[in-house]
Protein backbone atom coordinates (compact mmCIF):
# COMPACT_ATOMS: atom_id res chain seq x y z
CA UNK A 1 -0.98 86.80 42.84
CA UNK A 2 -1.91 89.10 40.00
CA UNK A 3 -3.71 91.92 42.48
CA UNK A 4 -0.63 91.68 44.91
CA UNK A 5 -3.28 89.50 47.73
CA UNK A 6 -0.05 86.45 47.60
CA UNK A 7 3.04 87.12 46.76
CA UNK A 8 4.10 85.32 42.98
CA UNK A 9 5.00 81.49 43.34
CA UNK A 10 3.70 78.31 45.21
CA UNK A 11 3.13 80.10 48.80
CA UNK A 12 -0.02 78.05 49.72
CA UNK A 13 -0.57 75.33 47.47
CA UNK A 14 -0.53 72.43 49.65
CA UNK A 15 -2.85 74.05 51.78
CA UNK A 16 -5.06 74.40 48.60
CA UNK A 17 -4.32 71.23 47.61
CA UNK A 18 -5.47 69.45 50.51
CA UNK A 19 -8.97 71.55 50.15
CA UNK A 20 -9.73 69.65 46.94
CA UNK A 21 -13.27 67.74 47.27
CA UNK A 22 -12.10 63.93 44.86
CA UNK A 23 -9.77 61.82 45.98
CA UNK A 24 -6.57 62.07 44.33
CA UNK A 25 -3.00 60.13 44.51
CA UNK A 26 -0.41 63.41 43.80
CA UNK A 27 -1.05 67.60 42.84
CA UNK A 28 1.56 69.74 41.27
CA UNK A 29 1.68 73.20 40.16
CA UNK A 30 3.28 75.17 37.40
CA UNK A 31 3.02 78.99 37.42
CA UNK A 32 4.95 81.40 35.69
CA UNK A 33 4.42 86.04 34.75
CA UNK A 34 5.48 88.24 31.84
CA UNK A 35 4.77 91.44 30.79
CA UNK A 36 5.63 93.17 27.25
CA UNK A 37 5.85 90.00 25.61
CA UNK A 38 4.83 89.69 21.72
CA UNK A 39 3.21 85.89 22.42
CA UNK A 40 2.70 86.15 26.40
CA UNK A 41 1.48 82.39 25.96
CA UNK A 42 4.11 81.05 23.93
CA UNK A 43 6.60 82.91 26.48
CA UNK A 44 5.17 81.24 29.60
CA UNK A 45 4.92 77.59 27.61
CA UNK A 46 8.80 77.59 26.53
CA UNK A 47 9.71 78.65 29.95
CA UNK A 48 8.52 76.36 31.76
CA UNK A 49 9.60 73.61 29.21
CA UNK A 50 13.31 74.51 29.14
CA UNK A 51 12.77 74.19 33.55
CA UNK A 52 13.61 70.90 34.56
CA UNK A 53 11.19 71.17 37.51
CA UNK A 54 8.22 72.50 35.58
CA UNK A 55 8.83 70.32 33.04
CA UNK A 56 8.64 67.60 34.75
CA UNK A 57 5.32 68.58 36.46
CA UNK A 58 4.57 69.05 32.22
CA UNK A 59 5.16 65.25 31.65
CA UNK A 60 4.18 63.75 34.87
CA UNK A 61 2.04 60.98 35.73
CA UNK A 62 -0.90 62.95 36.12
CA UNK A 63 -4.65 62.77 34.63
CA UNK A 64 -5.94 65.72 35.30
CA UNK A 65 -4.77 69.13 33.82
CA UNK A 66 -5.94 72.95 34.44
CA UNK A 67 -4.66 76.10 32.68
CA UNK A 68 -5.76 79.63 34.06
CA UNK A 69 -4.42 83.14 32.28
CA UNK A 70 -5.48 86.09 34.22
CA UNK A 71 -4.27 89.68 32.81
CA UNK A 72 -3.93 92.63 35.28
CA UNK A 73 -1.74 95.95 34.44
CA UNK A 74 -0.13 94.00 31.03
CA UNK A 75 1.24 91.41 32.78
CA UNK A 76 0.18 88.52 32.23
CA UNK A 77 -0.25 85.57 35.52
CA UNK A 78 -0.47 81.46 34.55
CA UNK A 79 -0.94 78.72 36.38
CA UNK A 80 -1.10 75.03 35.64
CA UNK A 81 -2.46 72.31 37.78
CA UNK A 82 -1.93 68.73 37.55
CA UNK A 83 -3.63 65.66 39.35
CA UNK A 84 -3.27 62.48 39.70
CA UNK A 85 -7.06 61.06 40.45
């Protein structure tokens, strides 16, 4: 997303999610941009909090949790992944 190769959002994820190699019972995805931010993180975390949808995804019955940052031209690209193994 960052380098322009998918455009921003969820384009492909259950594709990707059906690549995993462990057996899991649900996936969902939280991703979010910002650029010019003073806390970038911070930024990202309280968005997706006050977004019922991402939120949710935050607080979901999952047991499994991965956080990626990736910086390219001052923006700044996240992505959350939960599963439910």
């Amino acid at each position: 997303m960052a380098e322009g190769k998918v455009p921003f959002g969820h384009e492909g994820f259950s594709e990707w999610a059906k690549s995993v190699t462990f057996y899991t019972k649900g996936f969902a995805e939280n991703v979010a941009y910002n650029y010019n931010c003073a806390d970038p993180v911070e930024t990202a975390v309280i968005g997706w909090i006050n977004s019922e949808g991402h939120r949710w995804n935050m607080i979901g019955y999952y047991n499994l949790c991965s956080i990626s940052v990736y910086c390219h031209g001052g923006y700044y690209y996240f992505t959350q992944l939960f599963a439910l193994a």
